[in-house]
PDB file of N, CA and C in Angstrom:
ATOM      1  N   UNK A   1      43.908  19.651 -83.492  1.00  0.00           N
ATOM      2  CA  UNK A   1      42.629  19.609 -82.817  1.00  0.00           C
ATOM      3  C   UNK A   1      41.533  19.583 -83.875  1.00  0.00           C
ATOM      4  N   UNK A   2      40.600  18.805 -83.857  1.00  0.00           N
ATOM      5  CA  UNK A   2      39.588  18.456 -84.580  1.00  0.00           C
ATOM      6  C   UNK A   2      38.597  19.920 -84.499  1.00  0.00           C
ATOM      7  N   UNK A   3      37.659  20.212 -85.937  1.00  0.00           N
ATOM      8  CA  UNK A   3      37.382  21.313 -85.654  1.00  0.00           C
ATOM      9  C   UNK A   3      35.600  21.500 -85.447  1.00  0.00           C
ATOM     10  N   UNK A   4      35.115  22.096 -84.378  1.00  0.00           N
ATOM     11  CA  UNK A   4      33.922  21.668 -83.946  1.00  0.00           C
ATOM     12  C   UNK A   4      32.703  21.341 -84.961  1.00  0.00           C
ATOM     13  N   UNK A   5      31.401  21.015 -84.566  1.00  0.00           N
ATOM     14  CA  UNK A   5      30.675  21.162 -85.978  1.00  0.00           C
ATOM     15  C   UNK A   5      29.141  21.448 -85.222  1.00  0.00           C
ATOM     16  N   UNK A   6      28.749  22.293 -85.871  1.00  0.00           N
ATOM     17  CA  UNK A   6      27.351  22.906 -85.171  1.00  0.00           C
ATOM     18  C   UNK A   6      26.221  21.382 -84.942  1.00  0.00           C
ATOM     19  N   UNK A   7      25.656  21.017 -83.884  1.00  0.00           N
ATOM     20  CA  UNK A   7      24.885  20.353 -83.517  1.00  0.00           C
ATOM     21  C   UNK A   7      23.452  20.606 -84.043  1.00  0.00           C
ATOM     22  N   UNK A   8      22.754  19.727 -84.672  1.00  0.00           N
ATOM     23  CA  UNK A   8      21.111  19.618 -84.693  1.00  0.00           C
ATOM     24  C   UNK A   8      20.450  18.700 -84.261  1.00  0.00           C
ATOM     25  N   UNK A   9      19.494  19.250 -83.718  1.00  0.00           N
ATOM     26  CA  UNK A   9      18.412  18.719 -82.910  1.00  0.00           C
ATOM     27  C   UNK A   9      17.979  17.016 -83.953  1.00  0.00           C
ATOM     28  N   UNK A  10      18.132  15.780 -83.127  1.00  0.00           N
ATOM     29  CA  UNK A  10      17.553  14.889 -83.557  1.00  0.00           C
ATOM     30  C   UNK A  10      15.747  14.947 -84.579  1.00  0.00           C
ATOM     31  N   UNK A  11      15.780  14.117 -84.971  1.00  0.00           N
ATOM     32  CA  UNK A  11      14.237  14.613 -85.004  1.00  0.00           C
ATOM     33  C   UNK A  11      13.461  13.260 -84.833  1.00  0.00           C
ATOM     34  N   UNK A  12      12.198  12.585 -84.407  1.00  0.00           N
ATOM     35  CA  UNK A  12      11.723  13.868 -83.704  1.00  0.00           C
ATOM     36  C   UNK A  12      12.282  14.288 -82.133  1.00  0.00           C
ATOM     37  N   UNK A  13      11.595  15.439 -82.181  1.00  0.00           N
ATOM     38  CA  UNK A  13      12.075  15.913 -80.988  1.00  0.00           C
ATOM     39  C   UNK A  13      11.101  15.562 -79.859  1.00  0.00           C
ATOM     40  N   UNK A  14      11.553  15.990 -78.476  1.00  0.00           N
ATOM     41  CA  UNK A  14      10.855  15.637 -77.109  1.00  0.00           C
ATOM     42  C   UNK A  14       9.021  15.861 -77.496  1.00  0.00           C
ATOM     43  N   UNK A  15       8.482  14.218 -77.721  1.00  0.00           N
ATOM     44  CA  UNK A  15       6.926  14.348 -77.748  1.00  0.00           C
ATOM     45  C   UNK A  15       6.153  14.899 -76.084  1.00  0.00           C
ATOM     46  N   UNK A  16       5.857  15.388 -75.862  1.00  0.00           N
ATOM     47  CA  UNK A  16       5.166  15.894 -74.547  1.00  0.00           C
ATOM     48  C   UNK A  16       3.966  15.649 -74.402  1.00  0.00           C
ATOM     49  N   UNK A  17       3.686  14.497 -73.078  1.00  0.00           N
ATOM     50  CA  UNK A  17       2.422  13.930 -72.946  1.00  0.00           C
ATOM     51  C   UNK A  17       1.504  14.725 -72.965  1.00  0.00           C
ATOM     52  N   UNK A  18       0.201  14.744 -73.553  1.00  0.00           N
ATOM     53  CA  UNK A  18      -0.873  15.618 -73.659  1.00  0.00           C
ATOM     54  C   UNK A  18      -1.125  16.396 -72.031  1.00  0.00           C
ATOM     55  N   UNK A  19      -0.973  15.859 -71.435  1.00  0.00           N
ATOM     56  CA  UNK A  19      -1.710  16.300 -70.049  1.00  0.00           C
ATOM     57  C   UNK A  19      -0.924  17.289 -69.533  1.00  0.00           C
ATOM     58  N   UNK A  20      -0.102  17.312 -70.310  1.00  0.00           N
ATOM     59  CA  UNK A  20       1.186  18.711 -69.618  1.00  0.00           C
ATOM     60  C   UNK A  20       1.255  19.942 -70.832  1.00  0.00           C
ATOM     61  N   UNK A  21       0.861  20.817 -69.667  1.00  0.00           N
ATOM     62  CA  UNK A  21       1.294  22.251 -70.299  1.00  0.00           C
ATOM     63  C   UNK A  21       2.916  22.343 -71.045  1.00  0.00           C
ATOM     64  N   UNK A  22       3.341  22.908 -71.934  1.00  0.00           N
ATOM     65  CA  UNK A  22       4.265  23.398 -72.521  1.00  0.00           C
ATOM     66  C   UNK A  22       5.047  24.661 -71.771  1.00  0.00           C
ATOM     67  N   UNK A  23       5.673  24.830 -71.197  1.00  0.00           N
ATOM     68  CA  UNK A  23       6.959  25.361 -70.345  1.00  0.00           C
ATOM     69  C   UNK A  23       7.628  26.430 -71.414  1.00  0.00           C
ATOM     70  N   UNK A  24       8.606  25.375 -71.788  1.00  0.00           N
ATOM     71  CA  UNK A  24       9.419  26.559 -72.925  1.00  0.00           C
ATOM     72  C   UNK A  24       9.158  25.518 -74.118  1.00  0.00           C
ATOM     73  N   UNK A  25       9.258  26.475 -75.112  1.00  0.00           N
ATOM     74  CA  UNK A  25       9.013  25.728 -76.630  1.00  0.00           C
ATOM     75  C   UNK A  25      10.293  26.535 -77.692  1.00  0.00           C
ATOM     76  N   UNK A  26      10.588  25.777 -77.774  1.00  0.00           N
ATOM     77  CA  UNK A  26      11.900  26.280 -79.291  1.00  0.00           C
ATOM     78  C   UNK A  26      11.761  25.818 -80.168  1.00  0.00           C
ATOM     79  N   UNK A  27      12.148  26.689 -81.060  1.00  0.00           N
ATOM     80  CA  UNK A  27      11.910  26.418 -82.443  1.00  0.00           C
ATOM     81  C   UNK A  27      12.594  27.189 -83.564  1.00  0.00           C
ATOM     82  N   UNK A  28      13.568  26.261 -84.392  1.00  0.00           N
ATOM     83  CA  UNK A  28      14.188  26.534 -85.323  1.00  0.00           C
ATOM     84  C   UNK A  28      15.578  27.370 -84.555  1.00  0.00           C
ATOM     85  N   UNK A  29      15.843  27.111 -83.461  1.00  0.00           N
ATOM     86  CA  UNK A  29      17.190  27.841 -82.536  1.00  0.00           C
ATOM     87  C   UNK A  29      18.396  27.280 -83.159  1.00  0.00           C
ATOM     88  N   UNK A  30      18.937  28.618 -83.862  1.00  0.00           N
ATOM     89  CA  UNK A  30      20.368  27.984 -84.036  1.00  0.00           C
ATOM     90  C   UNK A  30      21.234  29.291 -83.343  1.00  0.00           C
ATOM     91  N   UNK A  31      22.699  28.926 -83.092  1.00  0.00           N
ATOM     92  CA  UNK A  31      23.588  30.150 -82.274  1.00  0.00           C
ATOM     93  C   UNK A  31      24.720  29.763 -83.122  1.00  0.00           C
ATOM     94  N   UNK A  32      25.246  31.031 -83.297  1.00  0.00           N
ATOM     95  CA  UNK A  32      26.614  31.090 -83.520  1.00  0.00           C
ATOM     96  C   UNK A  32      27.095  31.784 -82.355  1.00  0.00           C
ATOM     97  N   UNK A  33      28.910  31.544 -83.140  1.00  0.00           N
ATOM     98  CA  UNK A  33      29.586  32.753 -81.981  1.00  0.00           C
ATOM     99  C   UNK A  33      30.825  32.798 -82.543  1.00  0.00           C
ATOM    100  N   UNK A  34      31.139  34.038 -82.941  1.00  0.00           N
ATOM    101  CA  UNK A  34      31.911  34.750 -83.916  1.00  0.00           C
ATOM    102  C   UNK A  34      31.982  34.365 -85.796  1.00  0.00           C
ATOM    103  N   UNK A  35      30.733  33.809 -85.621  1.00  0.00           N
ATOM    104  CA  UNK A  35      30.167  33.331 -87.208  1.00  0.00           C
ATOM    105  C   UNK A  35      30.330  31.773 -87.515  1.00  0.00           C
ATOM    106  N   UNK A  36      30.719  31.413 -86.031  1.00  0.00           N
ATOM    107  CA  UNK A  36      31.441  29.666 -86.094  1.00  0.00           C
ATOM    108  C   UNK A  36      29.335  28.987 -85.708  1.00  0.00           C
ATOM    109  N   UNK A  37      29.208  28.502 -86.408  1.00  0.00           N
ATOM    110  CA  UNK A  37      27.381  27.659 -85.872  1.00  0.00           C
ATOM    111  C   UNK A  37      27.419  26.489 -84.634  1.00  0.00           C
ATOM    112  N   UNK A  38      27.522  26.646 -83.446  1.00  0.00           N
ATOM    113  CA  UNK A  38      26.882  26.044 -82.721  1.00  0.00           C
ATOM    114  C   UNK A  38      25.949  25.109 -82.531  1.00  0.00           C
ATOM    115  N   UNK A  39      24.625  25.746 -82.752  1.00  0.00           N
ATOM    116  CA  UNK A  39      23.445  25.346 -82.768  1.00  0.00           C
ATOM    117  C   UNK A  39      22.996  24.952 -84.213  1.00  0.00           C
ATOM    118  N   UNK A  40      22.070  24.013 -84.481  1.00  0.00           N
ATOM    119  CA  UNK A  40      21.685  24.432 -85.876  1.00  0.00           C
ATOM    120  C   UNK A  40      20.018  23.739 -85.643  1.00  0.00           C
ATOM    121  N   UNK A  41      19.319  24.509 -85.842  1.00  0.00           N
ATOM    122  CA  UNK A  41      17.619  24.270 -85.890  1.00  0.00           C
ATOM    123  C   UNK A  41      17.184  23.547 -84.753  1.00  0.00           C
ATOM    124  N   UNK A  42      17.329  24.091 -83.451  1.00  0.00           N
ATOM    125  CA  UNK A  42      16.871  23.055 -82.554  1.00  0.00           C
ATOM    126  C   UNK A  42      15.354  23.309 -82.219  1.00  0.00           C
ATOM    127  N   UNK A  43      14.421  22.096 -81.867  1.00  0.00           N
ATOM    128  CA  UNK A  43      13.350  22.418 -81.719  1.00  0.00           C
ATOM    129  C   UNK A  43      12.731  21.231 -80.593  1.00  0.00           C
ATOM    130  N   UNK A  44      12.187  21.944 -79.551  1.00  0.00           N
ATOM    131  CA  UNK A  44      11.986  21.570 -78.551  1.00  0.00           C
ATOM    132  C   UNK A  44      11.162  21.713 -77.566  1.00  0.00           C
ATOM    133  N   UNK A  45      10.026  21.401 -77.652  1.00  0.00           N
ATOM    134  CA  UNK A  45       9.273  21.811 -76.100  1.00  0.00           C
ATOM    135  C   UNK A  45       9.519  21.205 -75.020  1.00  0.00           C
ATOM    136  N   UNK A  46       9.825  22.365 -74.223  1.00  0.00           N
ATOM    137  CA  UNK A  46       9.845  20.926 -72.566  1.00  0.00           C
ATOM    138  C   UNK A  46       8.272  21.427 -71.727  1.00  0.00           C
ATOM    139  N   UNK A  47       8.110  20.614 -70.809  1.00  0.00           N
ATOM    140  CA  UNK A  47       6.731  20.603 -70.475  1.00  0.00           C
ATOM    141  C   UNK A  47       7.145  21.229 -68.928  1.00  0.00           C
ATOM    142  N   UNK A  48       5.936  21.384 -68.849  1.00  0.00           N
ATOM    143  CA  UNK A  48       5.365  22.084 -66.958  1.00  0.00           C
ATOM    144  C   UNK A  48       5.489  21.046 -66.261  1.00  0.00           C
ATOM    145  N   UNK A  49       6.121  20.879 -65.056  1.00  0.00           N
ATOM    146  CA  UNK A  49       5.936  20.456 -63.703  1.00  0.00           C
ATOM    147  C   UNK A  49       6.829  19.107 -63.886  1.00  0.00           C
ATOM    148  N   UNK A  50       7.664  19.314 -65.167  1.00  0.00           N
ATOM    149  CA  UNK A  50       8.362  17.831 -65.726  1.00  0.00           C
ATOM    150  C   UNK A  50       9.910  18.013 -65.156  1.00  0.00           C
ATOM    151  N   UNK A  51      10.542  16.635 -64.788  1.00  0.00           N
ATOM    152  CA  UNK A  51      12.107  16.837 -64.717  1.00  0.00           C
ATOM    153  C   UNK A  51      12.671  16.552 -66.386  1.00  0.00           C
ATOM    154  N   UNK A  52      13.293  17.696 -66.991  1.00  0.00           N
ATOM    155  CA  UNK A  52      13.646  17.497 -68.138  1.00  0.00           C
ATOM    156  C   UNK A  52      15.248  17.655 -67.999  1.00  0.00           C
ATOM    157  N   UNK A  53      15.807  16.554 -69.070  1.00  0.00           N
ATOM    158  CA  UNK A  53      17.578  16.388 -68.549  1.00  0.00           C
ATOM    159  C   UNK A  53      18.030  16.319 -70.061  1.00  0.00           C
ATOM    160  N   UNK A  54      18.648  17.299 -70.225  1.00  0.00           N
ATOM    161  CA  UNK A  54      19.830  17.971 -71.408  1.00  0.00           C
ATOM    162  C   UNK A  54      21.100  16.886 -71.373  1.00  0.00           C
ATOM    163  N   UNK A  55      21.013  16.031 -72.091  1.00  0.00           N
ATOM    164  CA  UNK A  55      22.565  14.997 -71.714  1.00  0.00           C
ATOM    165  C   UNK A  55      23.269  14.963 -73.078  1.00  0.00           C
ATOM    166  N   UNK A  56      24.698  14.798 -72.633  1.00  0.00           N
ATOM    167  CA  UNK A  56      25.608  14.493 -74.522  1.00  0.00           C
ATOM    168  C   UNK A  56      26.838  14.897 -73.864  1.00  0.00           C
ATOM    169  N   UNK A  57      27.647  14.396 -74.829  1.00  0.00           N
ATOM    170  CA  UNK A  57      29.450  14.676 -74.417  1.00  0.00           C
ATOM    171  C   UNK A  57      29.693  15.883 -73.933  1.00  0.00           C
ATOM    172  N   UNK A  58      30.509  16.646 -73.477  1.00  0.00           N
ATOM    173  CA  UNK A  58      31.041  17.477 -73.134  1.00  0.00           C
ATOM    174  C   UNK A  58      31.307  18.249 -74.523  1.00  0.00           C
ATOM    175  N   UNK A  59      30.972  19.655 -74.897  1.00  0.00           N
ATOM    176  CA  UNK A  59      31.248  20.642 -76.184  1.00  0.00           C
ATOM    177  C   UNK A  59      29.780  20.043 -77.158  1.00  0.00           C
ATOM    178  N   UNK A  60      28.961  19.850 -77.123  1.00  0.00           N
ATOM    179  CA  UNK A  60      27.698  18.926 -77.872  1.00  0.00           C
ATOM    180  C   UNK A  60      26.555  20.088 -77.750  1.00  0.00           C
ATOM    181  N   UNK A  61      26.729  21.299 -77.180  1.00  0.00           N
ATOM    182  CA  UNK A  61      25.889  22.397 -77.103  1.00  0.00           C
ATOM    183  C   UNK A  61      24.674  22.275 -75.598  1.00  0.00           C
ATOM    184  N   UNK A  62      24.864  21.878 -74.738  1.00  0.00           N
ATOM    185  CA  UNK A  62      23.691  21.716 -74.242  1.00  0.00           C
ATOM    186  C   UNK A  62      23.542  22.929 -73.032  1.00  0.00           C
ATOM    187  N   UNK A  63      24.618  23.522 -72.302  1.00  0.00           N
ATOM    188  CA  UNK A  63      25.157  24.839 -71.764  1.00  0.00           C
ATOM    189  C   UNK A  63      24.456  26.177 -72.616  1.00  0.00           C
ATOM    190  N   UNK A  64      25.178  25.925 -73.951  1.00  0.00           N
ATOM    191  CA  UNK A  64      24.590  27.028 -75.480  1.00  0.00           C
ATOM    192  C   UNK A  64      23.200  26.932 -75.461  1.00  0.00           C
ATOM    193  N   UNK A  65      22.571  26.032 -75.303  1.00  0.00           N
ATOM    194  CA  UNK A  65      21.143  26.004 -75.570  1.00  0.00           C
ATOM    195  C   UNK A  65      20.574  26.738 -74.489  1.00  0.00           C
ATOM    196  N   UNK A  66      20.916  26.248 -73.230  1.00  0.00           N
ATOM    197  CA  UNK A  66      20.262  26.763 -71.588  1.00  0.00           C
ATOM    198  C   UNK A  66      20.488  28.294 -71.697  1.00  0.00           C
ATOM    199  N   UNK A  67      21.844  28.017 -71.958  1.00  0.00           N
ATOM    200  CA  UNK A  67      22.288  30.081 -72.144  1.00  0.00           C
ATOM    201  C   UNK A  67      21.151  30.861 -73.479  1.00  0.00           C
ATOM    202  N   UNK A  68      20.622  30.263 -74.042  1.00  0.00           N
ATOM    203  CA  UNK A  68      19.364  30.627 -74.625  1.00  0.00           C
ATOM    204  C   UNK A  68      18.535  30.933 -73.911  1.00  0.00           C
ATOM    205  N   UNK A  69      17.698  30.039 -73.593  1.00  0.00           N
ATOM    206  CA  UNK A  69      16.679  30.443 -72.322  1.00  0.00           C
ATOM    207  C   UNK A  69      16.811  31.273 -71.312  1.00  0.00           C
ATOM    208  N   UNK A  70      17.419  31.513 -71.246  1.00  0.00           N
ATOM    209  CA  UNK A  70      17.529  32.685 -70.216  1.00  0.00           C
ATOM    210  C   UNK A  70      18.646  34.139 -70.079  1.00  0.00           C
ATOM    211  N   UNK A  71      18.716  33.751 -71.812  1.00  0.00           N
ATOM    212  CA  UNK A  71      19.580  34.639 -72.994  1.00  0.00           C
ATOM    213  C   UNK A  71      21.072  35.824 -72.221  1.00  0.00           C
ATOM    214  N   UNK A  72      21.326  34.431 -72.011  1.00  0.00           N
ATOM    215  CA  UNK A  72      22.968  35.095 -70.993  1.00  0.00           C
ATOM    216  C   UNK A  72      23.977  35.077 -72.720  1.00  0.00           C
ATOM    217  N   UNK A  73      23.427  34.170 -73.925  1.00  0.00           N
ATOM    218  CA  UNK A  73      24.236  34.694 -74.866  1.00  0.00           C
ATOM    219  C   UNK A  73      24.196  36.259 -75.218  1.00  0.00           C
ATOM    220  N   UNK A  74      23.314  36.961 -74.630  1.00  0.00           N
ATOM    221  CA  UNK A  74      23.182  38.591 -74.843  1.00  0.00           C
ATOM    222  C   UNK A  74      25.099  39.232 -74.346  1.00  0.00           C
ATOM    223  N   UNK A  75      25.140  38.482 -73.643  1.00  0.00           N
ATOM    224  CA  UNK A  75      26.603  39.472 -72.929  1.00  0.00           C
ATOM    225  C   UNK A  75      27.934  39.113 -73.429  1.00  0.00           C
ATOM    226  N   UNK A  76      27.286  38.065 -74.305  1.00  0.00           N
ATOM    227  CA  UNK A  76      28.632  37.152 -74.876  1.00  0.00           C
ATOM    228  C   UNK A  76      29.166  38.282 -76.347  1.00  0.00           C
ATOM    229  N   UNK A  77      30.231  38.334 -76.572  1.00  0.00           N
ATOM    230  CA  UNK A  77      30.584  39.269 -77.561  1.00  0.00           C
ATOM    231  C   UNK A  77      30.771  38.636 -78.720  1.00  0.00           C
ATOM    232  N   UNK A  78      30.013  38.498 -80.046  1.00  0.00           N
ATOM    233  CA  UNK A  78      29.812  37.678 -80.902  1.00  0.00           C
ATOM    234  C   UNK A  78      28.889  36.649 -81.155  1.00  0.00           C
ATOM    235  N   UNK A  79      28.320  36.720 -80.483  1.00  0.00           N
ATOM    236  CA  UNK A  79      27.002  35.494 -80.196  1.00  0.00           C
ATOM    237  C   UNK A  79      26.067  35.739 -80.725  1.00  0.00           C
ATOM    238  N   UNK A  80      25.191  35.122 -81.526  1.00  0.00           N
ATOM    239  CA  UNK A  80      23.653  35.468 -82.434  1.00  0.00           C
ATOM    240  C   UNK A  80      23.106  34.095 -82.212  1.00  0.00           C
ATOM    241  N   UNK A  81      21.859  34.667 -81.683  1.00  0.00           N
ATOM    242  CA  UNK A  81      20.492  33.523 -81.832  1.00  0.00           C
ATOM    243  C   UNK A  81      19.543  34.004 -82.984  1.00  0.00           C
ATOM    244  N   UNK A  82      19.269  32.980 -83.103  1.00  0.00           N
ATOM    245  CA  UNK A  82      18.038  32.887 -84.196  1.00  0.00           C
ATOM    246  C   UNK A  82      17.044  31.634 -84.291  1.00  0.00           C
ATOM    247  N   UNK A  83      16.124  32.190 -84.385  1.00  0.00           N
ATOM    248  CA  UNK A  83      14.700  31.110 -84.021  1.00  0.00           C
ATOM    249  C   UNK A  83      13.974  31.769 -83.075  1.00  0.00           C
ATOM    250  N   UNK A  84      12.938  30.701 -82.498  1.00  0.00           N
ATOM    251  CA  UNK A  84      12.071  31.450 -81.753  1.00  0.00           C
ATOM    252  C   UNK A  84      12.449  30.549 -79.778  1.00  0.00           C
ATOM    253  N   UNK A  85      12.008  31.299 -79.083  1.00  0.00           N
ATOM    254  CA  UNK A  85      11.887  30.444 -77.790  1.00  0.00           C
ATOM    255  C   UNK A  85      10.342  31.221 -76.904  1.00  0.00           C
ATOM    256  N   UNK A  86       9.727  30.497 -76.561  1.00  0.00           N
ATOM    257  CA  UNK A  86       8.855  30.487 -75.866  1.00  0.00           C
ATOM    258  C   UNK A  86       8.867  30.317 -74.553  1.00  0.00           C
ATOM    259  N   UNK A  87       8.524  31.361 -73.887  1.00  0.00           N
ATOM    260  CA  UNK A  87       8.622  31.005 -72.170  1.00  0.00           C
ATOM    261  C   UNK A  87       6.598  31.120 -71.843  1.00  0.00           C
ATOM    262  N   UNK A  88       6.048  29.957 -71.192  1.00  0.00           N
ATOM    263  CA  UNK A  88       4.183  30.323 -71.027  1.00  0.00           C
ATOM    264  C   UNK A  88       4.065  31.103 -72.102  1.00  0.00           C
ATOM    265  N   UNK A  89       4.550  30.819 -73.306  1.00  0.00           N
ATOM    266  CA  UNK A  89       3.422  31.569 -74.285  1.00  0.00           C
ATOM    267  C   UNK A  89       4.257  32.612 -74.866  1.00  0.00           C
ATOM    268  N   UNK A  90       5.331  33.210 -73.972  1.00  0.00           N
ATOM    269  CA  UNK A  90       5.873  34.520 -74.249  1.00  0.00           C
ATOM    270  C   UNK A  90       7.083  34.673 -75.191  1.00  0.00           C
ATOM    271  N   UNK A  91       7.550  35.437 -76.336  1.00  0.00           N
ATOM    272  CA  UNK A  91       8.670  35.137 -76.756  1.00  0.00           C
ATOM    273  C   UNK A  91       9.085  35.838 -76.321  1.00  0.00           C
ATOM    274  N   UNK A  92      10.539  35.175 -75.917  1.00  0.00           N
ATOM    275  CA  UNK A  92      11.664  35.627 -74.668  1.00  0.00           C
ATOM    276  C   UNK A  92      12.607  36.772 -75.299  1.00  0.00           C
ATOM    277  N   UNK A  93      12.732  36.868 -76.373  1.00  0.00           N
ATOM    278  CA  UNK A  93      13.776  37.433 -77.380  1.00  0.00           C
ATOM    279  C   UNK A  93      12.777  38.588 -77.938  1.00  0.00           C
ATOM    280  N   UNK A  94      11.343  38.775 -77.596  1.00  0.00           N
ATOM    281  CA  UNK A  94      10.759  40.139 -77.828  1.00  0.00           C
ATOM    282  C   UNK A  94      11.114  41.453 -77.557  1.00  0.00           C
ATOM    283  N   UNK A  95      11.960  42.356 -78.239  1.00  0.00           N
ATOM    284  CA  UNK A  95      12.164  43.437 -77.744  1.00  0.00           C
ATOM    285  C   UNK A  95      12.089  44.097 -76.538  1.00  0.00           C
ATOM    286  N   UNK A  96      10.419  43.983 -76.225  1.00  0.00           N
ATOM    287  CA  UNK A  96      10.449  45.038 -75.208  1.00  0.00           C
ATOM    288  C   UNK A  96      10.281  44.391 -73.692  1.00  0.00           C
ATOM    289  N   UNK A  97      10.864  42.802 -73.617  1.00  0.00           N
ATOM    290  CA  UNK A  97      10.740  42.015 -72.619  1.00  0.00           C
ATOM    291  C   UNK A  97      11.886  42.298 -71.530  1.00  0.00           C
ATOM    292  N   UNK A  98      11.945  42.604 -70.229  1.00  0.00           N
ATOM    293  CA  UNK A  98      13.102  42.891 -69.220  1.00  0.00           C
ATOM    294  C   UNK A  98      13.395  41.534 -69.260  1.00  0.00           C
ATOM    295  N   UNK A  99      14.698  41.835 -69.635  1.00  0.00           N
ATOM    296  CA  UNK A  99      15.193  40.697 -69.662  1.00  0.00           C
ATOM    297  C   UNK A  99      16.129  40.308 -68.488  1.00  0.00           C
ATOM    298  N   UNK A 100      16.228  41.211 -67.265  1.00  0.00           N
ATOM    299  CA  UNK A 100      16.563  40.936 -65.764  1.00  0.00           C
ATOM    300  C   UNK A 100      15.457  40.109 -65.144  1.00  0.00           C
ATOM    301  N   UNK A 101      14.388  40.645 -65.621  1.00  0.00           N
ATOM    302  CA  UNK A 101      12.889  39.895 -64.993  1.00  0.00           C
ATOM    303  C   UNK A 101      12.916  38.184 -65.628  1.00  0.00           C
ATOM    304  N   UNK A 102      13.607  38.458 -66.448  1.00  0.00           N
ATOM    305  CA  UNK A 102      13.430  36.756 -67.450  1.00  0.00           C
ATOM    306  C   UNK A 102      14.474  36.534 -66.548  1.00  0.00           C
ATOM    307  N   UNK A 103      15.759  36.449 -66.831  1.00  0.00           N
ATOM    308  CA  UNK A 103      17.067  36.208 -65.845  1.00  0.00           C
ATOM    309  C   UNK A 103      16.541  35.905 -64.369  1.00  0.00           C
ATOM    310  N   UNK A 104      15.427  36.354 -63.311  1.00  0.00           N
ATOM    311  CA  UNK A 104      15.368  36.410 -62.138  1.00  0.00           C
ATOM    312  C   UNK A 104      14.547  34.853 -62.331  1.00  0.00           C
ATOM    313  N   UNK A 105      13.733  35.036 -63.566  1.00  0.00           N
ATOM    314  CA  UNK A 105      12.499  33.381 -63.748  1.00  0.00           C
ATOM    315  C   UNK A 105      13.124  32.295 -64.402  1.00  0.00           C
ATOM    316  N   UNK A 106      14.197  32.456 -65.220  1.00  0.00           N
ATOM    317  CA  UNK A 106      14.968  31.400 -65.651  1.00  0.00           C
ATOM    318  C   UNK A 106      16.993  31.103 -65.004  1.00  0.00           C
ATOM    319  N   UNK A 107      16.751  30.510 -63.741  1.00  0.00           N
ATOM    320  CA  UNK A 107      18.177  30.439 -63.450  1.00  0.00           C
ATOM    321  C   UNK A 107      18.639  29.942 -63.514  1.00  0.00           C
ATOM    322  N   UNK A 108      19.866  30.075 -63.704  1.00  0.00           N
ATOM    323  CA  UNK A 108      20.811  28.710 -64.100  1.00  0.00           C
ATOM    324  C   UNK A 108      22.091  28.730 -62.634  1.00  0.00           C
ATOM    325  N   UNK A 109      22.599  27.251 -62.819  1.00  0.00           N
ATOM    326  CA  UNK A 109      23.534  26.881 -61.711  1.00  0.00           C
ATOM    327  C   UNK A 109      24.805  26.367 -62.844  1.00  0.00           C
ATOM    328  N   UNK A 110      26.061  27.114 -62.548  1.00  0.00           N
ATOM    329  CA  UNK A 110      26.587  26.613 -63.533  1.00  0.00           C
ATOM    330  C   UNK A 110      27.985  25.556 -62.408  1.00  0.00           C
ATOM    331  N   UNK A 111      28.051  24.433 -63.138  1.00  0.00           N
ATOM    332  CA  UNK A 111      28.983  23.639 -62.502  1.00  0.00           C
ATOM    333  C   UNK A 111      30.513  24.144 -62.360  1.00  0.00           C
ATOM    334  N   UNK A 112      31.336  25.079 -62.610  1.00  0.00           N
ATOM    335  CA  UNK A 112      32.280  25.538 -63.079  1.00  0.00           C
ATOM    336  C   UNK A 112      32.269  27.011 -63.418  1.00  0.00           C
ATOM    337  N   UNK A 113      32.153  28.101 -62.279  1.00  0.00           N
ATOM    338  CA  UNK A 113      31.957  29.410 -62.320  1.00  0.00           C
ATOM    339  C   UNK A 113      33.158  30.172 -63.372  1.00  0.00           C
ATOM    340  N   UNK A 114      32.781  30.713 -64.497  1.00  0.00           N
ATOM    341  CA  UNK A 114      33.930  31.608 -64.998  1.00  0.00           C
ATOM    342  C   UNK A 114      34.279  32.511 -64.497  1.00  0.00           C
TER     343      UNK A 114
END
């Protein structure tokens, strides 16, 4: 079996028409998980009121990234983010942020329940 290789963000990344607010913004996001790199420097704003679509092969990180945003890698055993993510302004990964309250504003539907 071929052995995975951490994904980086094209560059440039998603330009966002002026007229739209900024949603979530990332920057410099990379993840491991159990010291293996995943992610490597992704950087990304998606915009307000936009349909934005995450596409690539199957294992290409795009699940890893979402599980960022709404930091379900917290429960994963071995998992580290690093970089920044922005939710309206807010960094999501701030200490003293409930992060059930983030979880209730960022949900995810996963195709394939574990």
């Amino acid at each position: 079996m071929a052995e995975a290789k951490a994904v980086t963000a094209a560059r440039p990344a998603l330009r966002v028409v002026a007229d739209s607010a900024v949603k979530v913004q990332a920057r410099g996001v990379s993840v491991w998980y159990n010291g293996k790199q995943a992610l490597k420097g992704i950087d990304l704003d998606i915009a307000s009121h936009r349909v934005t679509a995450l596409i690539g092969p199957s294992g290409c990180g795009k699940s890893t990234f979402l599980r960022c945003i709404n930091r379900m890698n917290d429960v994963i055993s071995g998992a580290r983010v690093e970089g920044r993510i922005l939710l309206d302004g807010q960094d999501i990964y701030d200490p003293g942020l409930d992060v059930v309250q983030l979880r209730a504003r960022v949900g995810m539907v996963f195709q394939k329940p574990n």
